[in-house]
Protein backbone atom coordinates (compact mmCIF):
# COMPACT_ATOMS: atom_id res chain seq x y z
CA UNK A 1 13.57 14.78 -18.06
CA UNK A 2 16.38 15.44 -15.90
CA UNK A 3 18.15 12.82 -13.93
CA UNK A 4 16.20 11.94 -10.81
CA UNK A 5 18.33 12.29 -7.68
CA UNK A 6 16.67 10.88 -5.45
CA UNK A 7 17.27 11.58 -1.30
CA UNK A 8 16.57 9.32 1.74
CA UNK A 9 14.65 10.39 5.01
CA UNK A 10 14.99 7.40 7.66
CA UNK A 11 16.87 4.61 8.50
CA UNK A 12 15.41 2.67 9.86
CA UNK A 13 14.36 -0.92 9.63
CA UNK A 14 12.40 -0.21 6.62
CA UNK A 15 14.74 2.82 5.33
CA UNK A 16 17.72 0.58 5.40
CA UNK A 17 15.30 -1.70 3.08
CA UNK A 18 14.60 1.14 0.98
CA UNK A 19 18.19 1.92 0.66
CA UNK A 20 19.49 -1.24 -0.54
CA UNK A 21 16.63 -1.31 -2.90
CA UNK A 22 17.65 1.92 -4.20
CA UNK A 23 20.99 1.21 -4.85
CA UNK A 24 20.27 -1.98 -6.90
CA UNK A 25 18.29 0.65 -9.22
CA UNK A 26 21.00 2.87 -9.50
CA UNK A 27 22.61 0.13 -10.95
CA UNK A 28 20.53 -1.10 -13.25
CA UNK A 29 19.31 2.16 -14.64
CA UNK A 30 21.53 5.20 -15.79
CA UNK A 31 18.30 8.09 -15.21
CA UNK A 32 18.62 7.48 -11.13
CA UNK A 33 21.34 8.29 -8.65
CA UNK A 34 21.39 8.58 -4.90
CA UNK A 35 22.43 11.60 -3.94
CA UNK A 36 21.70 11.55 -0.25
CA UNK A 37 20.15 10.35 2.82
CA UNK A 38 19.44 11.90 6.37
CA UNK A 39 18.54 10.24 9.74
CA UNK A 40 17.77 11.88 13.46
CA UNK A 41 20.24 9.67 14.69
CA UNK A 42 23.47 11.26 14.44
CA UNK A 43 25.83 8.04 14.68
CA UNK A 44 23.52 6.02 12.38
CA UNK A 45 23.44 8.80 9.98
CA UNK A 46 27.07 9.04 10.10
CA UNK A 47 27.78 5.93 9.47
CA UNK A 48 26.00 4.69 6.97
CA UNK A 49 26.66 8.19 4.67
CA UNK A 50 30.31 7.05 5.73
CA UNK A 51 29.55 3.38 4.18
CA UNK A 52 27.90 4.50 0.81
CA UNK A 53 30.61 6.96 0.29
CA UNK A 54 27.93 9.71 0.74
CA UNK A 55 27.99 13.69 2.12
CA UNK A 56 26.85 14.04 5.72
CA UNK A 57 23.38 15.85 5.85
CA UNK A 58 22.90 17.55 9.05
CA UNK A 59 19.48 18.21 8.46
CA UNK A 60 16.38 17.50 6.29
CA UNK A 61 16.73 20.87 4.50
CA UNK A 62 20.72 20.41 3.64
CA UNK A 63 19.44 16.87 1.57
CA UNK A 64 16.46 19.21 0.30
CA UNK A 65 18.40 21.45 -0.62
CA UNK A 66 20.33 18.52 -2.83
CA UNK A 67 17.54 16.72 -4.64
CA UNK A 68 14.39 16.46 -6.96
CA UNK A 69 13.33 13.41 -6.10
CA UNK A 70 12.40 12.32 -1.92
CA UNK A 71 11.58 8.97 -0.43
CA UNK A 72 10.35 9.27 3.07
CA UNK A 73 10.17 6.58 5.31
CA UNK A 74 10.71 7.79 8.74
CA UNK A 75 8.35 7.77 11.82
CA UNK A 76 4.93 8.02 10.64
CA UNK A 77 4.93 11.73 13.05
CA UNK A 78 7.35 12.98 10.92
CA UNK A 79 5.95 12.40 7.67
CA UNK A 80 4.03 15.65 7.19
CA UNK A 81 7.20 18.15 8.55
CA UNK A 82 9.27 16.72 5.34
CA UNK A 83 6.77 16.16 2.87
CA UNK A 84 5.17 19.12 3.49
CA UNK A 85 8.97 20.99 2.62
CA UNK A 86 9.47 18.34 -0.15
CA UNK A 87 6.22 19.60 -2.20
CA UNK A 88 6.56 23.17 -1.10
CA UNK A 89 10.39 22.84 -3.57
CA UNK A 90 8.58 20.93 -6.04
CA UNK A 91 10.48 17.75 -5.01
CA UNK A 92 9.04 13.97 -6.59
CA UNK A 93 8.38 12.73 -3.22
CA UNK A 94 7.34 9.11 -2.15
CA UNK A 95 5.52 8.64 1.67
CA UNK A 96 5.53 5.28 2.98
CA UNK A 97 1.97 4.75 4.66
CA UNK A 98 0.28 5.44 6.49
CA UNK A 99 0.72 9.27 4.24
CA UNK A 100 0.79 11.12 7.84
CA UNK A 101 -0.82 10.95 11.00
CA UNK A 102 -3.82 13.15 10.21
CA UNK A 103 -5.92 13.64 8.00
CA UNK A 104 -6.03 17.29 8.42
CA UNK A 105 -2.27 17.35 7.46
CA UNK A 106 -3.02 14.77 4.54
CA UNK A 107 -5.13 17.14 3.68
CA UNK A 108 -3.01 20.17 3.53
CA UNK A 109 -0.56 18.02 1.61
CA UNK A 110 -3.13 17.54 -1.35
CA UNK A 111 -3.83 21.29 -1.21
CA UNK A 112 0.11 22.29 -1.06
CA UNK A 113 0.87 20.23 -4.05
CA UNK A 114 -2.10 21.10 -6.33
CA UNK A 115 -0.97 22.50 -9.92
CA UNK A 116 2.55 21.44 -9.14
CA UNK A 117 4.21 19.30 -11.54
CA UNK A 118 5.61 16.49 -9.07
CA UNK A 119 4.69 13.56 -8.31
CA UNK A 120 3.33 12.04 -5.13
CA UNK A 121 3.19 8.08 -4.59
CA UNK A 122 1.92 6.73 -1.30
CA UNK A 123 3.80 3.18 0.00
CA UNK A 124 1.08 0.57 0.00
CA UNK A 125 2.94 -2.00 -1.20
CA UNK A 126 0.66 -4.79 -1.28
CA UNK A 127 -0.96 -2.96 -4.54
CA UNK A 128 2.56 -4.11 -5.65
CA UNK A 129 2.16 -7.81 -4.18
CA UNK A 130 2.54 -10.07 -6.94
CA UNK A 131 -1.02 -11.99 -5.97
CA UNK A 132 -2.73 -8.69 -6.47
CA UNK A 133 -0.87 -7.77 -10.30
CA UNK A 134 -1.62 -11.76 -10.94
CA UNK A 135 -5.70 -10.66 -11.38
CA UNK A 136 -4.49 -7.60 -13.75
CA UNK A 137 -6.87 -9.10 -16.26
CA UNK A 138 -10.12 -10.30 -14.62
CA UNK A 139 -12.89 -8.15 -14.10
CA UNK A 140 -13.30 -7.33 -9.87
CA UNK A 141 -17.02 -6.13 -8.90
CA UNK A 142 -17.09 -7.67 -5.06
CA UNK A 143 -20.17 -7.60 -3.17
CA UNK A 144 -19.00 -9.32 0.03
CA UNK A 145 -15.40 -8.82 1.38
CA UNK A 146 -13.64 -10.94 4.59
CA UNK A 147 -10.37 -9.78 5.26
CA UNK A 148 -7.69 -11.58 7.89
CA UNK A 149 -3.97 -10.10 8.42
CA UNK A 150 -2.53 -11.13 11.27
CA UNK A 151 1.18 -10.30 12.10
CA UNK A 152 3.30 -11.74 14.92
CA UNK A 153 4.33 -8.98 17.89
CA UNK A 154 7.17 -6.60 16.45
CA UNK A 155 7.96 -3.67 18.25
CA UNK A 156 8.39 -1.94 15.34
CA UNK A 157 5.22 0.41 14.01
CA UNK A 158 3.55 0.67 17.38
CA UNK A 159 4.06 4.05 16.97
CA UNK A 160 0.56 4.05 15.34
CA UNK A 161 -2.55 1.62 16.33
CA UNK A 162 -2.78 -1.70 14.30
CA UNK A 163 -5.39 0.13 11.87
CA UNK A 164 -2.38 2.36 10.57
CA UNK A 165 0.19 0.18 10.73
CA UNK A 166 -1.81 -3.43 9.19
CA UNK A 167 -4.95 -2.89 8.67
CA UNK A 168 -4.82 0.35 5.98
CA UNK A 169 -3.22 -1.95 3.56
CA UNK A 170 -6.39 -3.89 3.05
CA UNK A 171 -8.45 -0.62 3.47
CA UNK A 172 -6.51 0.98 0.18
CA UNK A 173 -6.66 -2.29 -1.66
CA UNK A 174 -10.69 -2.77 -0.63
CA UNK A 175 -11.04 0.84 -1.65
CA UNK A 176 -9.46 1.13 -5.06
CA UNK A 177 -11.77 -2.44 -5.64
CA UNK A 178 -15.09 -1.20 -4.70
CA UNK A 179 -14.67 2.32 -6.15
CA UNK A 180 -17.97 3.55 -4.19
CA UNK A 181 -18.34 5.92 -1.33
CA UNK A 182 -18.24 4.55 2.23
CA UNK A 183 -22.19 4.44 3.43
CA UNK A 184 -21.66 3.02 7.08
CA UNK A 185 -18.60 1.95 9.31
CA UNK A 186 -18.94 -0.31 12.35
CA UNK A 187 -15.78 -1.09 14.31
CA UNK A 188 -14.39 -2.68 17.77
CA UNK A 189 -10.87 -3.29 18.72
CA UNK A 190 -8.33 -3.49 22.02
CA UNK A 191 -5.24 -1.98 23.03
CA UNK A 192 -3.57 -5.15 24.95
CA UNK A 193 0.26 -4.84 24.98
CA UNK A 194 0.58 -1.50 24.01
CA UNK A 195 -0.99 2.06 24.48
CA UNK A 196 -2.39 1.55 21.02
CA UNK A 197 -5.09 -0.78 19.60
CA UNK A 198 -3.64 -4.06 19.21
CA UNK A 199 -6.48 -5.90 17.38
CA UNK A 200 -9.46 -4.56 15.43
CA UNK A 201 -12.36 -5.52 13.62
CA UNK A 202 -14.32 -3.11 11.08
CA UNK A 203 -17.64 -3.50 8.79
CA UNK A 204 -17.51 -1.38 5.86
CA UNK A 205 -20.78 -0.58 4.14
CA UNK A 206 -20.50 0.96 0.41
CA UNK A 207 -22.81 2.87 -1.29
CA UNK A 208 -22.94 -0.07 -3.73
CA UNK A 209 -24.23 -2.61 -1.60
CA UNK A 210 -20.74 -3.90 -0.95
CA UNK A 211 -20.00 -5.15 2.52
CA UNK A 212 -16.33 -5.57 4.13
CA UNK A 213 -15.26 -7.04 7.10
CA UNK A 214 -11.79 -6.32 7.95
CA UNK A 215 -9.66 -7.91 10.94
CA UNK A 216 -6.72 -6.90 12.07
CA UNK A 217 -4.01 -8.06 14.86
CA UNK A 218 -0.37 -7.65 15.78
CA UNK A 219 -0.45 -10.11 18.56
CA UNK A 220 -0.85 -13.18 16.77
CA UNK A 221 0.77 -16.73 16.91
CA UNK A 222 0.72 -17.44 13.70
CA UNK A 223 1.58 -14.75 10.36
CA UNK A 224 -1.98 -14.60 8.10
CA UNK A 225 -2.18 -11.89 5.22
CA UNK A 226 -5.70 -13.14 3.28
CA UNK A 227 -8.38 -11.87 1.31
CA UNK A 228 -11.50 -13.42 -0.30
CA UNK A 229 -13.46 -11.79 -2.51
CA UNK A 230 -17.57 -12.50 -3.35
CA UNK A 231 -18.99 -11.20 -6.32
CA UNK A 232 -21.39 -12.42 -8.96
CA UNK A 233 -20.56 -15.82 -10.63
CA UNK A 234 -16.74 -15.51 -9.14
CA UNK A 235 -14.94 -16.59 -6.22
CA UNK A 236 -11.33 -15.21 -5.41
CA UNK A 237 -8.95 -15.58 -2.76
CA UNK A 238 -5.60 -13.65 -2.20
CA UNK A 239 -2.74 -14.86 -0.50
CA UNK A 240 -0.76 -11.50 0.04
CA UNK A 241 1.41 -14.23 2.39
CA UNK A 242 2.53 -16.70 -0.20
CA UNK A 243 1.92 -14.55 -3.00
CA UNK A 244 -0.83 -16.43 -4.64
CA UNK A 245 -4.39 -16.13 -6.12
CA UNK A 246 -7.09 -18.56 -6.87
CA UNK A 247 -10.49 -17.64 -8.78
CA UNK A 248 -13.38 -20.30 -8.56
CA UNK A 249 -15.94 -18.90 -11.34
CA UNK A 250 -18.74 -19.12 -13.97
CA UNK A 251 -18.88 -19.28 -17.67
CA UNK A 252 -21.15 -20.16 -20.17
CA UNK A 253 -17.68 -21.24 -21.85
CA UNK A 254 -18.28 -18.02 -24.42
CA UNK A 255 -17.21 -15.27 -22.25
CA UNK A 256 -14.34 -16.35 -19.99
CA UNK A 257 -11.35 -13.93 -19.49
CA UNK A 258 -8.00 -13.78 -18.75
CA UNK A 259 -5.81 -16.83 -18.36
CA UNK A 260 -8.02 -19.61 -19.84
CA UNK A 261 -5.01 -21.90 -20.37
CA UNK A 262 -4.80 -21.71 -16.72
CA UNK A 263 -8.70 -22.83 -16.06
CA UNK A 264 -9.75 -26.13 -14.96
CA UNK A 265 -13.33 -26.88 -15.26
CA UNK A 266 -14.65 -28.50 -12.20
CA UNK A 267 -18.74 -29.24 -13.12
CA UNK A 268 -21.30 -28.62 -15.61
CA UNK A 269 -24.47 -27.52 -15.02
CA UNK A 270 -28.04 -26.08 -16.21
CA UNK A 271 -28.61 -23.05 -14.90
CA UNK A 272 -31.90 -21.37 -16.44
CA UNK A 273 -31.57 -21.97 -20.35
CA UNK A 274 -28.13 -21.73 -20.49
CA UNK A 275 -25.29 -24.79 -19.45
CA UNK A 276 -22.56 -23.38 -17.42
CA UNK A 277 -19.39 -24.74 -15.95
CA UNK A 278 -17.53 -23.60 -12.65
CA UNK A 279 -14.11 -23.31 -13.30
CA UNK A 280 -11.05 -22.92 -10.96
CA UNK A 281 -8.24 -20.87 -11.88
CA UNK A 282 -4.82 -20.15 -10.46
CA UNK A 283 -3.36 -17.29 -12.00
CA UNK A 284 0.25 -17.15 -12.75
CA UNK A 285 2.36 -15.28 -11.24
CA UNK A 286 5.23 -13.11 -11.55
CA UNK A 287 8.22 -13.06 -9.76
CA UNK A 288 8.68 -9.41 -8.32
CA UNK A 289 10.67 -7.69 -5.32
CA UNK A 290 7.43 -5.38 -4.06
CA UNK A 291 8.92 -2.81 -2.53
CA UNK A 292 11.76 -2.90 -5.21
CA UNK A 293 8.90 -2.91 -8.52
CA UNK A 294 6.73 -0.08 -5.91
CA UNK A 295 10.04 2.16 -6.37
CA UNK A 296 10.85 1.44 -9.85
CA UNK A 297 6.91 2.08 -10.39
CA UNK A 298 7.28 5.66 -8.76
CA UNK A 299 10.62 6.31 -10.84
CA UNK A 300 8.88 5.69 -13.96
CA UNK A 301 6.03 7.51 -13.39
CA UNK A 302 8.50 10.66 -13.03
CA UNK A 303 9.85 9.84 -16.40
CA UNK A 304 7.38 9.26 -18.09
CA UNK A 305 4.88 12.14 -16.36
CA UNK A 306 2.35 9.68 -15.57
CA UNK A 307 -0.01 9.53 -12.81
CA UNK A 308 1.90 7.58 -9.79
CA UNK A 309 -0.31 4.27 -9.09
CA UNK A 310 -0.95 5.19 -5.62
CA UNK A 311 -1.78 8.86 -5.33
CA UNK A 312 -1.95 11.28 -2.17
CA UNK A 313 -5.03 11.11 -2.76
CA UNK A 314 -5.39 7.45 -2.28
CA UNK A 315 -3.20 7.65 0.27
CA UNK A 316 -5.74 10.48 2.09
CA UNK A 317 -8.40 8.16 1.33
CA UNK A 318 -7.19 5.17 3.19
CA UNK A 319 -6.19 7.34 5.91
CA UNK A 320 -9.86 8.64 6.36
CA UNK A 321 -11.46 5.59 6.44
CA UNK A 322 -8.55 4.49 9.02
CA UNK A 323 -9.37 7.10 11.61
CA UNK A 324 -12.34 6.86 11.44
CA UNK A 325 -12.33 3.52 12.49
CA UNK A 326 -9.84 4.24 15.63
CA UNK A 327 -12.39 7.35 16.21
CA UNK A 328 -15.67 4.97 16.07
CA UNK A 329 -13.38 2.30 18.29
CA UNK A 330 -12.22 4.78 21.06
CA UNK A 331 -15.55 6.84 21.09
CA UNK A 332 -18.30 3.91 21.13
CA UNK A 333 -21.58 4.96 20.60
């Protein structure tokens, strides 16, 4: 494997993020170097190439034209134009989410980079949130899913509605869980303070028999990123906010998983022929950067040739079920 040089499209709040990110790599691995980053906004682009001793790129095709390895995080609109050039010169390229605006163009994405040998990793970083990699060892099968992330008003990302911007983070994480075909979607939401919707509400029906109910807002007092998961014999709720996970389950005492050093039984009690004990669990933890282990995740996965954790095609995925939400929300029945 060559050395990945990687390139940066978009500085913004979250490219700036990205950035400093990236450079902490660079330092702690030898395989990774920046080579480059571009921005529509002359002076910003300037100046910050300028401040990490950096060539000017005039254009996304000069830091193409540079690099084998592309991390976009501009505009969600400009997504596909890059990406789209990025696959066609067989360029590694991470797309923060949501992958584009369409899923027509997600789709020509997939098409563009089959039988290429790149890879594609999609930025839904809460699959990176430490609360999520805490239940890495317990069986998930939920039958019942309630969903709550609420954000204060930024006007940042209200260049999409509050289903691309919020609420497709617990639609890929509810989707890579359930692993069945949606069966039914029912959806209602407002656009309040901007031209887009604001706050939305969806019920996901699986083929399984698995239900989800998904909220969404951006105009909310108070910050809430939660998820609570039903499924037989187990209880667990995910803190995406505080980076935390709790698990409220039942064993016969034979067949309990993952951190049992962790468990603390609560009762006791007959159930059928068999005695069986709810136990509460609070999985440990890991202190990670997200965004930081999401990148190092995609870096390996180039050198090592592995399949990225979140694919295009996840990323297409999530992006269907998103607009067809705004769709079923702006076109009531």
């Amino acid at each position: 494997m060559k050395k990945i040089k990687a390139g940066l499209f978009g500085l913004g709040h979250l490219g700036k993020t990205h950035l400093k990110l990236i450079k902490e790599i660079c330092s702690e691995r030898n395989d990774i170097e920046l080579t480059g980053i571009f921005d529509t906004d002359i002076e910003k682009n300037k100046i910050i190439s300028d401040e990490n001793k950096l060539d000017i790129n005039n254009s996304p095709d000069e830091l193409i034209s540079k690099i084998n390895t592309a991390i976009i995080v501009t505009p969600t609109s400009a997504h596909f134009d890059i990406a789209i050039k990025c696959i066609d010169n067989n360029i590694n390229t991470f797309i923060e989410k949501p992958v584009t605006e369409t899923t027509e163009q997600a789709e020509k994405l997939v098409t563009a980079s089959s039988g290429k040998n790149i890879k594609i990793q999609i930025g839904h970083i809460e699959r990176f949130n430490p609360a999520i990699l805490a239940l890495d060892n317990y069986k998930i099968a939920p039958m019942f899913i309630e969903t709550h992330r609420l954000s204060q008003f930024n006007p940042r990302g209200t260049d999409v509605s509050v289903i691309q911007d919020l609420m497709i983070h617990d639609i890929d994480i509810i989707l890579n869980l359930v692993k069945s075909k949606v069966k039914k979607i029912d959806a209602s939401g407002v656009a309040i303070i901007t031209e887009k919707i604001d706050i939305a509400n969806a019920r996901i029906q699986f083929e399984n028999g698995c239900v989800a109910n998904i909220t969404a807002s951006r105009i909310s007092l108070n910050k809430m990123r939660k998820m609570r998961l039903f499924q037989k014999y187990a209880y667990i709720s995910i803190d995406f906010l505080q980076n935390t996970s709790e698990v409220f389950r039942l064993s016969d005492g034979k067949s309990l998983s993952g951190a049992e050093e962790n468990a603390i039984a609560l009762t006791e009690f007959v159930q059928g022929d068999n005695t069986v004990k709810l136990f509460y669990e609070r999985p440990p933890v890991k202190e990670v950067n997200s965004m930081k282990y999401e990148q190092n995740k995609f870096f390996d996965s180039i050198v090592n040739d592995i399949e990225p954790l979140v694919t295009l095609e996840d990323g297409l995925q999530a992006l269907e079920v998103a607009n067809e939400i705004i769709r079923i929300i702006e076109n009531p029945v």
